[in-house]
Protein backbone atom coordinates (compact mmCIF):
# COMPACT_ATOMS: atom_id res chain seq x y z
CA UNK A 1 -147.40 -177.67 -40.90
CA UNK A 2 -150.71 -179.76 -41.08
CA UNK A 3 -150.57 -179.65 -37.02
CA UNK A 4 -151.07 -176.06 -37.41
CA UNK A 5 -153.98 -176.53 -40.12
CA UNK A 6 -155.80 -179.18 -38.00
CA UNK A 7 -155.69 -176.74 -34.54
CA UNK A 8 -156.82 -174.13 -37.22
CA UNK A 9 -159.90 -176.21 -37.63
CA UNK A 10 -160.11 -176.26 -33.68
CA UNK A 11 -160.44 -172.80 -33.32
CA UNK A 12 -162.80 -172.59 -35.97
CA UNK A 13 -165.33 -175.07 -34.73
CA UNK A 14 -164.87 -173.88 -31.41
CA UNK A 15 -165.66 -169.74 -32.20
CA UNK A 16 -168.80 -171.32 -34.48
CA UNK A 17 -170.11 -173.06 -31.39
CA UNK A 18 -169.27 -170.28 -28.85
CA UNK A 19 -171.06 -167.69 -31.14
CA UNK A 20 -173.93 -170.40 -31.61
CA UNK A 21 -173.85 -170.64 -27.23
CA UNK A 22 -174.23 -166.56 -27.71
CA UNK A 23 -177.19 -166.60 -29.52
CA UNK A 24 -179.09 -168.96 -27.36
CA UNK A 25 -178.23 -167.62 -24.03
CA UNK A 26 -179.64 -164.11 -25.85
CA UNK A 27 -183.13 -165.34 -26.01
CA UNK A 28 -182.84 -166.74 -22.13
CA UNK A 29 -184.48 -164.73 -19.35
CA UNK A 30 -183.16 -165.53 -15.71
CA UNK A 31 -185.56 -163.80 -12.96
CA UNK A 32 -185.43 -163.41 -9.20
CA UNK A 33 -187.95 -161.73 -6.76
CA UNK A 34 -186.62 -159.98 -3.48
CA UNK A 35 -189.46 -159.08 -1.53
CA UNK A 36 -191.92 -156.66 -3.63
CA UNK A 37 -189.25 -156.58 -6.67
CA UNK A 38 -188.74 -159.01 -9.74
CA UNK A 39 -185.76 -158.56 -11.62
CA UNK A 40 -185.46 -160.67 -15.38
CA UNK A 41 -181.93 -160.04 -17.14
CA UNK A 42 -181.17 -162.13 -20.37
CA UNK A 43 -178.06 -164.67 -21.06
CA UNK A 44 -175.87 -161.67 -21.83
CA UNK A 45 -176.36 -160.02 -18.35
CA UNK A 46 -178.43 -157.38 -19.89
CA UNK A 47 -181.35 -156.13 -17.59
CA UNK A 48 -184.63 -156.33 -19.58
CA UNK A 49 -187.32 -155.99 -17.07
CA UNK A 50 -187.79 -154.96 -13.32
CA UNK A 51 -191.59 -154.70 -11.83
CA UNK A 52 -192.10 -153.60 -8.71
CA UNK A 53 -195.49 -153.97 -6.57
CA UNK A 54 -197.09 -150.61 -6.48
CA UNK A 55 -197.33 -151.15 -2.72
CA UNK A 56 -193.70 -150.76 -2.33
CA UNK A 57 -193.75 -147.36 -3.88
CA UNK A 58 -194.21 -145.12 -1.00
CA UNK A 59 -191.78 -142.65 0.27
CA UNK A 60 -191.26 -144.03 3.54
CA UNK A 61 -190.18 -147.67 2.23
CA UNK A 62 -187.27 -145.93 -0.11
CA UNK A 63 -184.70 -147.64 1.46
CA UNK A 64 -186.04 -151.29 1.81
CA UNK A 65 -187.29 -150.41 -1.95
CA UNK A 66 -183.83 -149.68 -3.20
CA UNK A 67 -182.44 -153.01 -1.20
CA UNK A 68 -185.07 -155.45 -2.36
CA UNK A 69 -184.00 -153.82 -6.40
CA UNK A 70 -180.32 -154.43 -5.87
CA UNK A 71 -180.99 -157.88 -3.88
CA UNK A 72 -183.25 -159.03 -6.79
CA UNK A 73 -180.72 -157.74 -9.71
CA UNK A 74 -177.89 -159.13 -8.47
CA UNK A 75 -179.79 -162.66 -7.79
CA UNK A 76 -181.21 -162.63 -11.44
CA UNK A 77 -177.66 -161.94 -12.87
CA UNK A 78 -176.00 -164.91 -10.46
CA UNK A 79 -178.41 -167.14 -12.14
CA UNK A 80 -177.71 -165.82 -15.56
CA UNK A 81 -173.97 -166.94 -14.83
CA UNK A 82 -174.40 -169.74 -13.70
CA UNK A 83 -176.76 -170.95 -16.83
CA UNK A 84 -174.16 -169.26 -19.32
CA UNK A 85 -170.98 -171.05 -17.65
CA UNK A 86 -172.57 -174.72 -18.14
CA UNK A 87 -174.34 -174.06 -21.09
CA UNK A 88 -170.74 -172.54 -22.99
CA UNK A 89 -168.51 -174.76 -20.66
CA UNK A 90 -171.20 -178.21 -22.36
CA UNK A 91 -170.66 -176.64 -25.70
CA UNK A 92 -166.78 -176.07 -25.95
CA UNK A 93 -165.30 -178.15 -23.23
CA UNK A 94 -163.76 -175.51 -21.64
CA UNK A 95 -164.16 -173.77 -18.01
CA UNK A 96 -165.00 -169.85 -18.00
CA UNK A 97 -162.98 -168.27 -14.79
CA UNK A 98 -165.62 -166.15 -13.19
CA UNK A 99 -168.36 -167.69 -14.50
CA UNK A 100 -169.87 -170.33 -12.06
């Protein structure tokens, strides 16, 4: 019965430390720039900011315009999970499958 009690404690610590992990990877900002787009989305995947040079805003650049957004997105969001896999894998020992 106390073997149950003590992995009790376990899961505890570890949920305390994964929602601690949760709250700091909130207040990160990951960014990436594909040509005349940046792209900044938080620890939680979360877009929070795209700018894009007013230069790239003309009607015959559309296409390269909607590449560069998706190129610099998706870059942004890699580095977000790669940052949240070690920083959650550092604090609870374990490996997150499909993230990093």
């Amino acid at each position: 019965m106390l073997g149950k009690l003590g992995d009790m404690g376990g899961m505890i610590k570890a949920m305390s430390q994964m929602k601690k992990a949760r709250k700091q990877l909130r207040s990160l900002t990951f960014s990436a720039t594909a040509g005349e787009v940046t792209a900044t989305v938080n620890g939680e995947m979360d877009l929070v900011g795209i700018e894009i040079d007013p230069q790239a805003l003309q009607p015959d650049r559309a296409t390269a315009l909607e590449s560069q957004i998706t190129g610099a997105v998706n870059d942004a969001l890699k580095k977000a999970k790669m940052e949240s896999a070690k920083m959650l894998s550092g604090m609870t020992g374990l490996k997150i499958p499909g993230m990093g």
